[in-house]
C-alpha atoms as a PDB file:
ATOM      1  CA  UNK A   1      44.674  33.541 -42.558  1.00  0.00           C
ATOM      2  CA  UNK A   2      43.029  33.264 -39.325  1.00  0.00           C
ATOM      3  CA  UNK A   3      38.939  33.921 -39.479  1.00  0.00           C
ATOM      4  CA  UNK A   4      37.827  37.039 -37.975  1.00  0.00           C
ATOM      5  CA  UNK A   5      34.437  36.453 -39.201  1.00  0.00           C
ATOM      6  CA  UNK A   6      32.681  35.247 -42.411  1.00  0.00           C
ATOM      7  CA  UNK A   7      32.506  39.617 -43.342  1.00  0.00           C
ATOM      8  CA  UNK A   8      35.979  40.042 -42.865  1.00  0.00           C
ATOM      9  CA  UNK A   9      36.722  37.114 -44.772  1.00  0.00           C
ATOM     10  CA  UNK A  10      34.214  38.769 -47.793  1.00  0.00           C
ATOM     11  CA  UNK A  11      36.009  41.891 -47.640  1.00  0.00           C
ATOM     12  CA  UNK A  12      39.320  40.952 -47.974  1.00  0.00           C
ATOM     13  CA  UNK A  13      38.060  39.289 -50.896  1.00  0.00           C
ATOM     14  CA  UNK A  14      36.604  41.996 -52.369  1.00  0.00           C
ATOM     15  CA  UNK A  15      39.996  44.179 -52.138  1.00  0.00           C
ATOM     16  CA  UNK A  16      42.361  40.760 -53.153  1.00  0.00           C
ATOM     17  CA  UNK A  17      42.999  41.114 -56.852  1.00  0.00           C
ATOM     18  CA  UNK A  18      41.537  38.145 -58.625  1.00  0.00           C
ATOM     19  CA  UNK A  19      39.683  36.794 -55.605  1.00  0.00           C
ATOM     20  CA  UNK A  20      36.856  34.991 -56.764  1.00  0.00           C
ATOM     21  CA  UNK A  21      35.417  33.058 -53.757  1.00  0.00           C
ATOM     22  CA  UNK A  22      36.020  33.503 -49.693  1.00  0.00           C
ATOM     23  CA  UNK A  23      35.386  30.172 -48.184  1.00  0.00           C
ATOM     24  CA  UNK A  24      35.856  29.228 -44.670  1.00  0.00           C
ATOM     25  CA  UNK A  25      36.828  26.640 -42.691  1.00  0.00           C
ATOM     26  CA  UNK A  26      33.930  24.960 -40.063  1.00  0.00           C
ATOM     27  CA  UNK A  27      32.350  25.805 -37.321  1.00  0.00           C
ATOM     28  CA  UNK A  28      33.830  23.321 -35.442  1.00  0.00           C
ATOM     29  CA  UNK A  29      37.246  23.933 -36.010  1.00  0.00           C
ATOM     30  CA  UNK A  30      38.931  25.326 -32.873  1.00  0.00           C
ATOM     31  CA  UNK A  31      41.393  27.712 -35.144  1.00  0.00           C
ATOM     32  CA  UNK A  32      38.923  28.893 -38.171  1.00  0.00           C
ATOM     33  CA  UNK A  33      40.214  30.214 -41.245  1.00  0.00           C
ATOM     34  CA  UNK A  34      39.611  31.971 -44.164  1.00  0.00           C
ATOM     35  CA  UNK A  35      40.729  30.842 -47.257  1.00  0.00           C
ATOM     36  CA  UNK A  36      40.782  33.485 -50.567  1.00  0.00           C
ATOM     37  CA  UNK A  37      40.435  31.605 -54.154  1.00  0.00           C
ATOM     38  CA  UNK A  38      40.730  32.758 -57.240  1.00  0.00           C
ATOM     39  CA  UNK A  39      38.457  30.309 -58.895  1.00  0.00           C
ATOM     40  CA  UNK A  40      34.427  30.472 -58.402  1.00  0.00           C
ATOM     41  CA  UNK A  41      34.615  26.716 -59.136  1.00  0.00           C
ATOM     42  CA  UNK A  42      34.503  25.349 -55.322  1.00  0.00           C
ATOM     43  CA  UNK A  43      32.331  22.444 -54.704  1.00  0.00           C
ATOM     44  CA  UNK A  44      30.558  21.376 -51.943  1.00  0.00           C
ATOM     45  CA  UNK A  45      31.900  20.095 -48.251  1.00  0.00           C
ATOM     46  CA  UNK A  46      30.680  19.604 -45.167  1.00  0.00           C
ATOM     47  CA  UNK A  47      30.624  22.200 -42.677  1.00  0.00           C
ATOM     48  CA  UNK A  48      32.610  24.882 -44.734  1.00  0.00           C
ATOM     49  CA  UNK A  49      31.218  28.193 -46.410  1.00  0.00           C
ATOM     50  CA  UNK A  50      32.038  29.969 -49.421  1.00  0.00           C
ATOM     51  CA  UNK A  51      30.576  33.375 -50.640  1.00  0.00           C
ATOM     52  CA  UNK A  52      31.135  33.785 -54.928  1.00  0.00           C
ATOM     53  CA  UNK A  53      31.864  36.812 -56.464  1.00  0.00           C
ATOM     54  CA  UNK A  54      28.354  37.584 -58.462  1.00  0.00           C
ATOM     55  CA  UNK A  55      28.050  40.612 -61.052  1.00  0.00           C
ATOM     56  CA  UNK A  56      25.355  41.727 -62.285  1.00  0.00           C
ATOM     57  CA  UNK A  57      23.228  45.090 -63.600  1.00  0.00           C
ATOM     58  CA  UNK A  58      19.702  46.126 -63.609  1.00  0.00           C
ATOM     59  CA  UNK A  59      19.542  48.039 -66.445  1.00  0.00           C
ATOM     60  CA  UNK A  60      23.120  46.495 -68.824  1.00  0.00           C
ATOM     61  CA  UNK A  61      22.718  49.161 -71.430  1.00  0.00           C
ATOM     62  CA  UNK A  62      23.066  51.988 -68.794  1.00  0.00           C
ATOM     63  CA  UNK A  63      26.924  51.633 -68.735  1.00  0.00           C
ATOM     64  CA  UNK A  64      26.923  51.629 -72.750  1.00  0.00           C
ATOM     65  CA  UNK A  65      29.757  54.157 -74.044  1.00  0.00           C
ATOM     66  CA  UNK A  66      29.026  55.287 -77.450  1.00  0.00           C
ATOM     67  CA  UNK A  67      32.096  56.295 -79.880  1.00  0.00           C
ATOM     68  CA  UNK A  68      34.404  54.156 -77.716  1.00  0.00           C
ATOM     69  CA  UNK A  69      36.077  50.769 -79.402  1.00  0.00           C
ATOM     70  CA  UNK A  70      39.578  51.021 -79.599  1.00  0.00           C
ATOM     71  CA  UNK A  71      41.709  48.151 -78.340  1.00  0.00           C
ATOM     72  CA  UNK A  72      44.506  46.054 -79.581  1.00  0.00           C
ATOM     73  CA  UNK A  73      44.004  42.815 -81.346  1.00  0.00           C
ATOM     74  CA  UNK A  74      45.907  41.297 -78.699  1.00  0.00           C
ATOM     75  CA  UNK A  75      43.022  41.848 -76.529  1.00  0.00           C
ATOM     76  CA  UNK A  76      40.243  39.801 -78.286  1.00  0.00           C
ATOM     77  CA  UNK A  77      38.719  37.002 -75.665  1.00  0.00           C
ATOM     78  CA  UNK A  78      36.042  36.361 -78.278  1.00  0.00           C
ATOM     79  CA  UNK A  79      34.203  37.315 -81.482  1.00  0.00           C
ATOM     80  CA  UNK A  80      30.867  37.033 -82.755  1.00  0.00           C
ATOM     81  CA  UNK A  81      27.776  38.557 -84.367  1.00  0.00           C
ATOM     82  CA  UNK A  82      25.923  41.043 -82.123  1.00  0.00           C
ATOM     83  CA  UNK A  83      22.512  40.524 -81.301  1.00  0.00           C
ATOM     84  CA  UNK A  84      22.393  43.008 -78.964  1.00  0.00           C
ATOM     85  CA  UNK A  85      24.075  44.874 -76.668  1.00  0.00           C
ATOM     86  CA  UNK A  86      23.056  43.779 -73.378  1.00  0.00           C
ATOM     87  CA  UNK A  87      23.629  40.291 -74.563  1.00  0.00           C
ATOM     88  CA  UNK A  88      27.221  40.988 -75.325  1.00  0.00           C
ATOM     89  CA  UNK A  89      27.649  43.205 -72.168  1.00  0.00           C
ATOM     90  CA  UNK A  90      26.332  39.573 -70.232  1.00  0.00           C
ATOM     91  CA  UNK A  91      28.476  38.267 -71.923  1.00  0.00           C
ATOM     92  CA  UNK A  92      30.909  39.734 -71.045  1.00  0.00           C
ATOM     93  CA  UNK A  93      30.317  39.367 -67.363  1.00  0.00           C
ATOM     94  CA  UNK A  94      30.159  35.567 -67.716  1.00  0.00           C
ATOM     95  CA  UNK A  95      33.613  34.864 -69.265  1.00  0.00           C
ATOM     96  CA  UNK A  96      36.543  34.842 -66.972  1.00  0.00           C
ATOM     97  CA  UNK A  97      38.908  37.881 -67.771  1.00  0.00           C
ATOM     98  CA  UNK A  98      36.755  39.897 -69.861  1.00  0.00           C
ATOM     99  CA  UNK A  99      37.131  43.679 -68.823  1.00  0.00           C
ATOM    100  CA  UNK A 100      34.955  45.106 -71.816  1.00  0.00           C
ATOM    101  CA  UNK A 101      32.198  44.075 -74.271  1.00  0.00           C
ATOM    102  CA  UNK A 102      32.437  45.983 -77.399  1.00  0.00           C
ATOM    103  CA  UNK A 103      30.483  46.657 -80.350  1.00  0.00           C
ATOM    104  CA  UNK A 104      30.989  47.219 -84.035  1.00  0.00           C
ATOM    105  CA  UNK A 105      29.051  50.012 -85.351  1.00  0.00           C
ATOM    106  CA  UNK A 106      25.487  50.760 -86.473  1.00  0.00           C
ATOM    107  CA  UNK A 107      26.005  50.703 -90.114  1.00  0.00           C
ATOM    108  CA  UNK A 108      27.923  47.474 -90.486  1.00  0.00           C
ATOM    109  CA  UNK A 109      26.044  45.138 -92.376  1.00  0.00           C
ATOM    110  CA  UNK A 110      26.645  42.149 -89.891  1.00  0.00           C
ATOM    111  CA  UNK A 111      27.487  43.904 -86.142  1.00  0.00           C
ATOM    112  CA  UNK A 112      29.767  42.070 -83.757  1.00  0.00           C
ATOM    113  CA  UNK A 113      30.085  41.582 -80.625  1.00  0.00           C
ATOM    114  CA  UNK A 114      33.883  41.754 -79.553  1.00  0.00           C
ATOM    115  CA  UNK A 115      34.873  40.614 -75.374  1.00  0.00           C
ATOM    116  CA  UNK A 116      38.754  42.040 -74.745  1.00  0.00           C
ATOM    117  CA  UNK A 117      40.787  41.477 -71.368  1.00  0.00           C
ATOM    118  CA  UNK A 118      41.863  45.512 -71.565  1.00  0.00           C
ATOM    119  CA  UNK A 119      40.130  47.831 -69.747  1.00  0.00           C
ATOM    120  CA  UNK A 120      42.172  50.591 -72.181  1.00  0.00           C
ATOM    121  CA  UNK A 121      39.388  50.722 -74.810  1.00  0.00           C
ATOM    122  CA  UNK A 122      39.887  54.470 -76.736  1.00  0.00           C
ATOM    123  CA  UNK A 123      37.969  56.445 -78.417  1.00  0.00           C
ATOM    124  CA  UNK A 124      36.610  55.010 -82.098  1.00  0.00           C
ATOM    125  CA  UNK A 125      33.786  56.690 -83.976  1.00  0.00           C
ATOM    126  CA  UNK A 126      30.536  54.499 -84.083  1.00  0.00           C
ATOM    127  CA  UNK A 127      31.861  51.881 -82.067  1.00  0.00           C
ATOM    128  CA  UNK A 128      30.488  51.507 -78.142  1.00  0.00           C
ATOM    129  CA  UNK A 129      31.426  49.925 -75.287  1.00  0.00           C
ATOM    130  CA  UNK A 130      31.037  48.561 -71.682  1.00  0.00           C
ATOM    131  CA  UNK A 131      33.188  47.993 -69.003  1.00  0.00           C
ATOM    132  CA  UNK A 132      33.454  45.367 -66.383  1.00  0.00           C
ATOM    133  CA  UNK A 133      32.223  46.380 -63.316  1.00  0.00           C
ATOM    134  CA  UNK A 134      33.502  42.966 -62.018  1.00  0.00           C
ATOM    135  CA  UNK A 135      36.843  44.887 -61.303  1.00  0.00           C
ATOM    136  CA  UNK A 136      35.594  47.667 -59.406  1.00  0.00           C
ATOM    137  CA  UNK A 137      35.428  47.423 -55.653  1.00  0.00           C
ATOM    138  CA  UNK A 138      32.248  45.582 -54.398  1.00  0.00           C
ATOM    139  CA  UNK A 139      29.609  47.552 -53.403  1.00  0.00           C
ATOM    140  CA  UNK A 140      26.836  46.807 -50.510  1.00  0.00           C
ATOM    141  CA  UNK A 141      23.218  45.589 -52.388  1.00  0.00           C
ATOM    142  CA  UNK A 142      21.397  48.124 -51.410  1.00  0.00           C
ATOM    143  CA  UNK A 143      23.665  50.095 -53.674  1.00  0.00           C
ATOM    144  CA  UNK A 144      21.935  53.295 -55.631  1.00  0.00           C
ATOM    145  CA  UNK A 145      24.161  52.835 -58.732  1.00  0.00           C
ATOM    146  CA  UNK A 146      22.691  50.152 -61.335  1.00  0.00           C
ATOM    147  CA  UNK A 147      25.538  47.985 -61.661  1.00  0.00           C
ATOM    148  CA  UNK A 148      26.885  46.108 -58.442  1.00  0.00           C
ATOM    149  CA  UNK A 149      28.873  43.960 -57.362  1.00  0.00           C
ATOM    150  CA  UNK A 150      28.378  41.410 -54.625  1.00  0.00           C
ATOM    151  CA  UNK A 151      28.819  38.298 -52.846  1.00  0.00           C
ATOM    152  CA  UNK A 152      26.605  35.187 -53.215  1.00  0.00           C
ATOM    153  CA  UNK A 153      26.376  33.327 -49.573  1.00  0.00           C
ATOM    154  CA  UNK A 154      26.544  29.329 -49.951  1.00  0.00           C
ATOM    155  CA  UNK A 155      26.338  27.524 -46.518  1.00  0.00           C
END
């Protein structure tokens, strides 16, 4: 699509499903465009500009849901042992498709660490969860809520 400007081109990023990068065409070109991509893998060239997707939280733990774990097998990105929570909520925001980090309960003798591609996670006694905020509409940085999303400006 044609370039309104390098915002424009952000926004309709931020409100394309699966958009992971805005880049745009040079300065130089007399038509510029905006290009939508849904990988965050774009490499460097000349002249052209890309803004990434970039999620992250402040506090991870805050968005913690306890008693909530329930999801179909289907679902499972990944397993592995738990060392903490916050680790397997970043984990969570670093693995393509992963719309909740869940964890097995306190009294498990080895706790795990489970990353699913449903955002339908039910209620399970002892069990807690996060959800992506990746998915949620982005938010401007100077945000009040903990968790954001934004765009990271490469030139």
């Amino acid at each position: 699509r044609q370039l309104i400007s390098p915002s424009a081109c952000i926004e309709s990023c931020s409100r394309t499903p699966g958009c992971k990068a805005a880049v745009t065409s040079p300065r130089y070109w007399a038509y510029r465009e905006c290009f939508l991509v849904s990988t965050s893998t774009v490499t460097s060239r000349s002249g052209w500009d890309a803004a990434f997707e970039v999620c992250f939280t402040n506090d991870a733990e805050e968005c913690y849901e306890e008693n909530t774990g329930m999801f179909p097998d289907s679902a499972i990105i990944s397993q592995r042992q738990l060392i903490s929570p916050s680790a397997c909520i970043e984990s969570c925001s670093r693995t393509p498709g992963c719309k909740a980090a869940v964890t097995s309960p306190r009294y498990w003798a080895y706790r795990e660490c489970f990353l699913v591609s449903t955002s339908t996670v039910t209620s399970r006694s002892g069990w807690g969860c996060c959800f992506s905020k990746c998915a949620s509409q982005m938010m401007p940085k100077n945000a009040t809520k903990r968790t954001r999303v934004c765009f990271l400006i490469v030139q």
